[in-house]
Protein backbone atom coordinates (compact mmCIF):
# COMPACT_ATOMS: atom_id res chain seq x y z
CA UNK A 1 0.00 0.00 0.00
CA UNK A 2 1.14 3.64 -0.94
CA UNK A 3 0.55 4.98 2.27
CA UNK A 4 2.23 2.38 4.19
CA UNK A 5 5.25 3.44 2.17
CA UNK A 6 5.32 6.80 2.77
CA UNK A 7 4.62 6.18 6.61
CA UNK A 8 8.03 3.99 6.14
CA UNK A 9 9.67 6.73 4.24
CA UNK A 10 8.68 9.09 7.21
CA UNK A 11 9.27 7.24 9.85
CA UNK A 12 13.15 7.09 8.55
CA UNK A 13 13.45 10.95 7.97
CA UNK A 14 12.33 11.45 11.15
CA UNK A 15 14.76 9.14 13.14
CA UNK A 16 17.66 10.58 11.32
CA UNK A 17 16.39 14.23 12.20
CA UNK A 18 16.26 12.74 15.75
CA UNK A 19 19.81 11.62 15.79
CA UNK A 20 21.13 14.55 14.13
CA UNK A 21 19.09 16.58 16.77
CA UNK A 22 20.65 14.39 19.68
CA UNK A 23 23.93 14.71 18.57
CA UNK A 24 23.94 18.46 18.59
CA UNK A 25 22.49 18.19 22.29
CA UNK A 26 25.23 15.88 23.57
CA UNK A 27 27.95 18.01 21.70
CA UNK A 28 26.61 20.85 23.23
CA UNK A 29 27.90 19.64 26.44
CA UNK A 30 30.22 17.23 25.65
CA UNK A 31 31.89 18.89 23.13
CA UNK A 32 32.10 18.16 19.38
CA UNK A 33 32.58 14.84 17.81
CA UNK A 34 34.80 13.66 14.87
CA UNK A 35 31.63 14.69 11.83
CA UNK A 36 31.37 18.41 13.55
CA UNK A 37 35.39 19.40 13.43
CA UNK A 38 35.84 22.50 11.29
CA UNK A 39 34.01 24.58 13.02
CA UNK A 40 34.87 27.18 15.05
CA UNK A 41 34.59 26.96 19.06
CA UNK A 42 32.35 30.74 18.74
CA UNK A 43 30.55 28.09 15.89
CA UNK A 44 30.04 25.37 18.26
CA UNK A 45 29.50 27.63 21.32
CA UNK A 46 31.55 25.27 23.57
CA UNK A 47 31.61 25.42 27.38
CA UNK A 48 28.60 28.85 26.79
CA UNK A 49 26.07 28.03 29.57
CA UNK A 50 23.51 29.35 27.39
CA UNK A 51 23.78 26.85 25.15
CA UNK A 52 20.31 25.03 26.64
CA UNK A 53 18.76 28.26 25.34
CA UNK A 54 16.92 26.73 22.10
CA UNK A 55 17.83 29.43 19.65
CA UNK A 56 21.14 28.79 20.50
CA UNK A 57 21.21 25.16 20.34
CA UNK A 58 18.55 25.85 17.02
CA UNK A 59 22.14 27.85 15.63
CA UNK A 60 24.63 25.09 16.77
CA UNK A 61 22.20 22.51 15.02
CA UNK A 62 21.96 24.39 11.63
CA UNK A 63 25.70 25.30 11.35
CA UNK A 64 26.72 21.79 12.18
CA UNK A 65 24.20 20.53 10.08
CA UNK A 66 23.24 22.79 7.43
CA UNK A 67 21.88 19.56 5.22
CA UNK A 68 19.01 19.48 8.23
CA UNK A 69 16.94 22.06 7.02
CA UNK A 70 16.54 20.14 3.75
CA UNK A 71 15.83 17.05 4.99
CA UNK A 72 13.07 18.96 7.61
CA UNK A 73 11.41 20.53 4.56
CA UNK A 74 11.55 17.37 2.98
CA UNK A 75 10.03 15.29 5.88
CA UNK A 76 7.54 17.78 5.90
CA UNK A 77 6.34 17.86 2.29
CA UNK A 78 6.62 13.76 2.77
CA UNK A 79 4.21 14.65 5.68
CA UNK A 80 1.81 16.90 4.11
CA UNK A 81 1.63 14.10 0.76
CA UNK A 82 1.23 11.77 3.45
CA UNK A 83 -1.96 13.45 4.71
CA UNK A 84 -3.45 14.21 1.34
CA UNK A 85 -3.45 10.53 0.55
CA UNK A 86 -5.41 9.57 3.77
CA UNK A 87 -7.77 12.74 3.33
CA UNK A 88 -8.53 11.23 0.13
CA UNK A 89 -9.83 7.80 1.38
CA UNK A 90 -13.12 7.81 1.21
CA UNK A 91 -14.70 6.35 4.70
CA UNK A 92 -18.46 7.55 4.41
CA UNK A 93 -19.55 3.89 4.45
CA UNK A 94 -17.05 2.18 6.69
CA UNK A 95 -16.83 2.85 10.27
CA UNK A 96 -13.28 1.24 10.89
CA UNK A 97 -11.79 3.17 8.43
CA UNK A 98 -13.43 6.23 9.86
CA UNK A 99 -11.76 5.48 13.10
CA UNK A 100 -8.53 4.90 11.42
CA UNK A 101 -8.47 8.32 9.94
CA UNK A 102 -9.19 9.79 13.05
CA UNK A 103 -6.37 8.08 15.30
């Protein structure tokens, strides 16, 4: 089933957004690992306390990580597809998939 797929596709994007995401928190207190060198400490904001402030750590995530914003936009077009097709079902008749639609 097409939607199945996308939901698939989807749920992939969105674990590697997670990791990404993850990473940049641990770095942000740990300090950088091996895929973030090249960047500049001021880039990385290392040992800054207010790096738990979220447009800071938004910042830190996008410079270490420009390909993220892509792959968000992406995941979210994926997303919006992804609700077209189930909008589209037609569940006038059929209770269950009703419910489906709904949960």
């Amino acid at each position: 089933d097409a939607v199945e797929e996308q939901m698939t596709m989807a749920e992939v994007q969105l674990e590697t957004i997670e990791i990404l995401i993850e990473r940049t928190l641990l770095e942000s207190v740990d300090g950088p690992t091996v895929a973030s060198t090249g960047l500049s400490d001021e880039d990385r904001n290392i040992g800054d306390p207010s790096n738990t402030d979220r447009i800071d750590l938004q910042k830190q995530l996008f410079l270490q990580h420009p390909e993220l914003k892509k792959d968000i936009a992406l995941f979210s077009n994926l997303l919006d597809k992804l609700a077209a097709s189930i909008d589209a079902i037609n569940s006038q008749s059929d209770d269950e998939v009703k419910r489906r639609k709904k949960g």
